[in-house]
Protein backbone atom coordinates (compact mmCIF):
# COMPACT_ATOMS: atom_id res chain seq x y z
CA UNK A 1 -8.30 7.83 -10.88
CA UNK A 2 -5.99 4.49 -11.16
CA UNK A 3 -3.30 6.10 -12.51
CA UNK A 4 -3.15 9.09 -10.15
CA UNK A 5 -2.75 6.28 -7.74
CA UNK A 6 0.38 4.46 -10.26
CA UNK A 7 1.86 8.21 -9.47
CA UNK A 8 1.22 8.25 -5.76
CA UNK A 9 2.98 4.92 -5.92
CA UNK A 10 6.22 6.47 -7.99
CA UNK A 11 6.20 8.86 -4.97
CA UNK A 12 6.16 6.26 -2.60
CA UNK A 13 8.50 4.59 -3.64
CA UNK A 14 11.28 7.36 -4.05
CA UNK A 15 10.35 8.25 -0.16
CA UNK A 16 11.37 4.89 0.66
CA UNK A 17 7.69 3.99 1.41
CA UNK A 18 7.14 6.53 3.91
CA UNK A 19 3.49 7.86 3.50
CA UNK A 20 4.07 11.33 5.35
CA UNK A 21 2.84 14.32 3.39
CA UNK A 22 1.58 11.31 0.54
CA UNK A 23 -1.86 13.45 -0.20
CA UNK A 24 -5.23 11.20 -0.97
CA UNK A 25 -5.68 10.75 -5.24
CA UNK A 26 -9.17 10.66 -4.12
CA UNK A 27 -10.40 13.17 -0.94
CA UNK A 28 -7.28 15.23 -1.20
CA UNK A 29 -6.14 13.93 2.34
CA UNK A 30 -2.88 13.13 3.95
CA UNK A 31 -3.94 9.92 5.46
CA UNK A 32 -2.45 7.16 3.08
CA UNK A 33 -1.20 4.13 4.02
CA UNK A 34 0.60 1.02 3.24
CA UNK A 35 2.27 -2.14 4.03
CA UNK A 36 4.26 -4.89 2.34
CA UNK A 37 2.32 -8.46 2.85
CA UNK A 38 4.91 -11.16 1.53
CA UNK A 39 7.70 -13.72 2.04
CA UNK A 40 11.06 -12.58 4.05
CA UNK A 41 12.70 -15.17 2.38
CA UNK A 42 12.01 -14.43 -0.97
CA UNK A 43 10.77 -10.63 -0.63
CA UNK A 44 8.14 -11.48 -3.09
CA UNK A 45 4.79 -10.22 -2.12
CA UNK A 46 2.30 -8.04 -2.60
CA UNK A 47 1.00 -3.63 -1.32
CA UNK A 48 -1.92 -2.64 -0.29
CA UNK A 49 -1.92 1.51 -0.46
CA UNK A 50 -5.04 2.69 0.74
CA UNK A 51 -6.66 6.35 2.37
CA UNK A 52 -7.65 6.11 5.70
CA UNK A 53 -10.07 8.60 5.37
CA UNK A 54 -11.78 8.43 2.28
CA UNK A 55 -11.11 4.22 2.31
CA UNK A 56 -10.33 4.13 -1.05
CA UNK A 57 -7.00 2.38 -2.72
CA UNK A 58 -5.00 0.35 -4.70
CA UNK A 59 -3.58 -3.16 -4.22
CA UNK A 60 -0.33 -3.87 -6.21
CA UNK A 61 0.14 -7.50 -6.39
CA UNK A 62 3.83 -9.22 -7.09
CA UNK A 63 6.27 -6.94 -5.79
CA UNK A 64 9.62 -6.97 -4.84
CA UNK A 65 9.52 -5.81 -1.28
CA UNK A 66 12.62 -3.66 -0.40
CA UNK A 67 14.90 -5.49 2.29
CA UNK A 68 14.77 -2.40 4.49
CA UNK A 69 10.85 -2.12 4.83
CA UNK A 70 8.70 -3.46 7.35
CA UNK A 71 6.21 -6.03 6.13
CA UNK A 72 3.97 -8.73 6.80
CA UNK A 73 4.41 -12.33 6.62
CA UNK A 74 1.82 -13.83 4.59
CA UNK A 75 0.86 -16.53 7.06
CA UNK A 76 0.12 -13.91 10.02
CA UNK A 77 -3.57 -13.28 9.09
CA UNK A 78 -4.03 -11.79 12.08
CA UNK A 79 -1.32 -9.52 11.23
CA UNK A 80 -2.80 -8.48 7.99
CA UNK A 81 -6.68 -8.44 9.56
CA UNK A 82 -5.75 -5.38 12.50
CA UNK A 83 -3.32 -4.03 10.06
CA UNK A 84 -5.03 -3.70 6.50
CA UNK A 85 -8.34 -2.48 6.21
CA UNK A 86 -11.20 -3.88 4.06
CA UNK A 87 -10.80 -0.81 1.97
CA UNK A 88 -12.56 0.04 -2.08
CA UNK A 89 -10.32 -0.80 -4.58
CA UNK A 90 -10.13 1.58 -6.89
CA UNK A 91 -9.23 -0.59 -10.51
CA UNK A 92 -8.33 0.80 -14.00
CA UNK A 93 -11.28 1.76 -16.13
């Protein structure tokens, strides 16, 4: 199941990170999620991608985050705690 998450990411990432119509690797939903945690200096960070139904997903870590996206700074925990789900991460087998 990782990689059919590496392919929800390639769609991702042509719709400009916009999750609408994204369907679920794992239930089959369309209920994914995700959000750029990083630096704005640097745009160096990491994405979380995860289902809100099924909570299941993937972390990417040591990405370039596109200028145009909304993110996280890394230092607003509270940010990232109300935002990002303690979710299963699904890892390659």
């Amino acid at each position: 199941m990782f990689n059919d998450w590496f392919v929800l990411l390639k769609k991702l990432s042509k719709n400009n990170y916009s999750t609408k119509d994204i369907i679920c690797p794992e239930c089959g939903q369309k209920n994914i999620e995700c959000i750029f945690v990083g630096n704005s200096t640097t745009h160096i960070g990491y994405l979380p991608i995860w289902c809100r139904s099924c909570n299941k997903g993937i972390q990417i870590s040591r990405v370039e985050i596109p200028k145009k996206v909304n993110m996280i700074e890394f230092g607003d925990l509270e940010a990232i705690k109300n935002m990002i789900p303690s979710f299963e991460h699904i890892v390659p087998k």
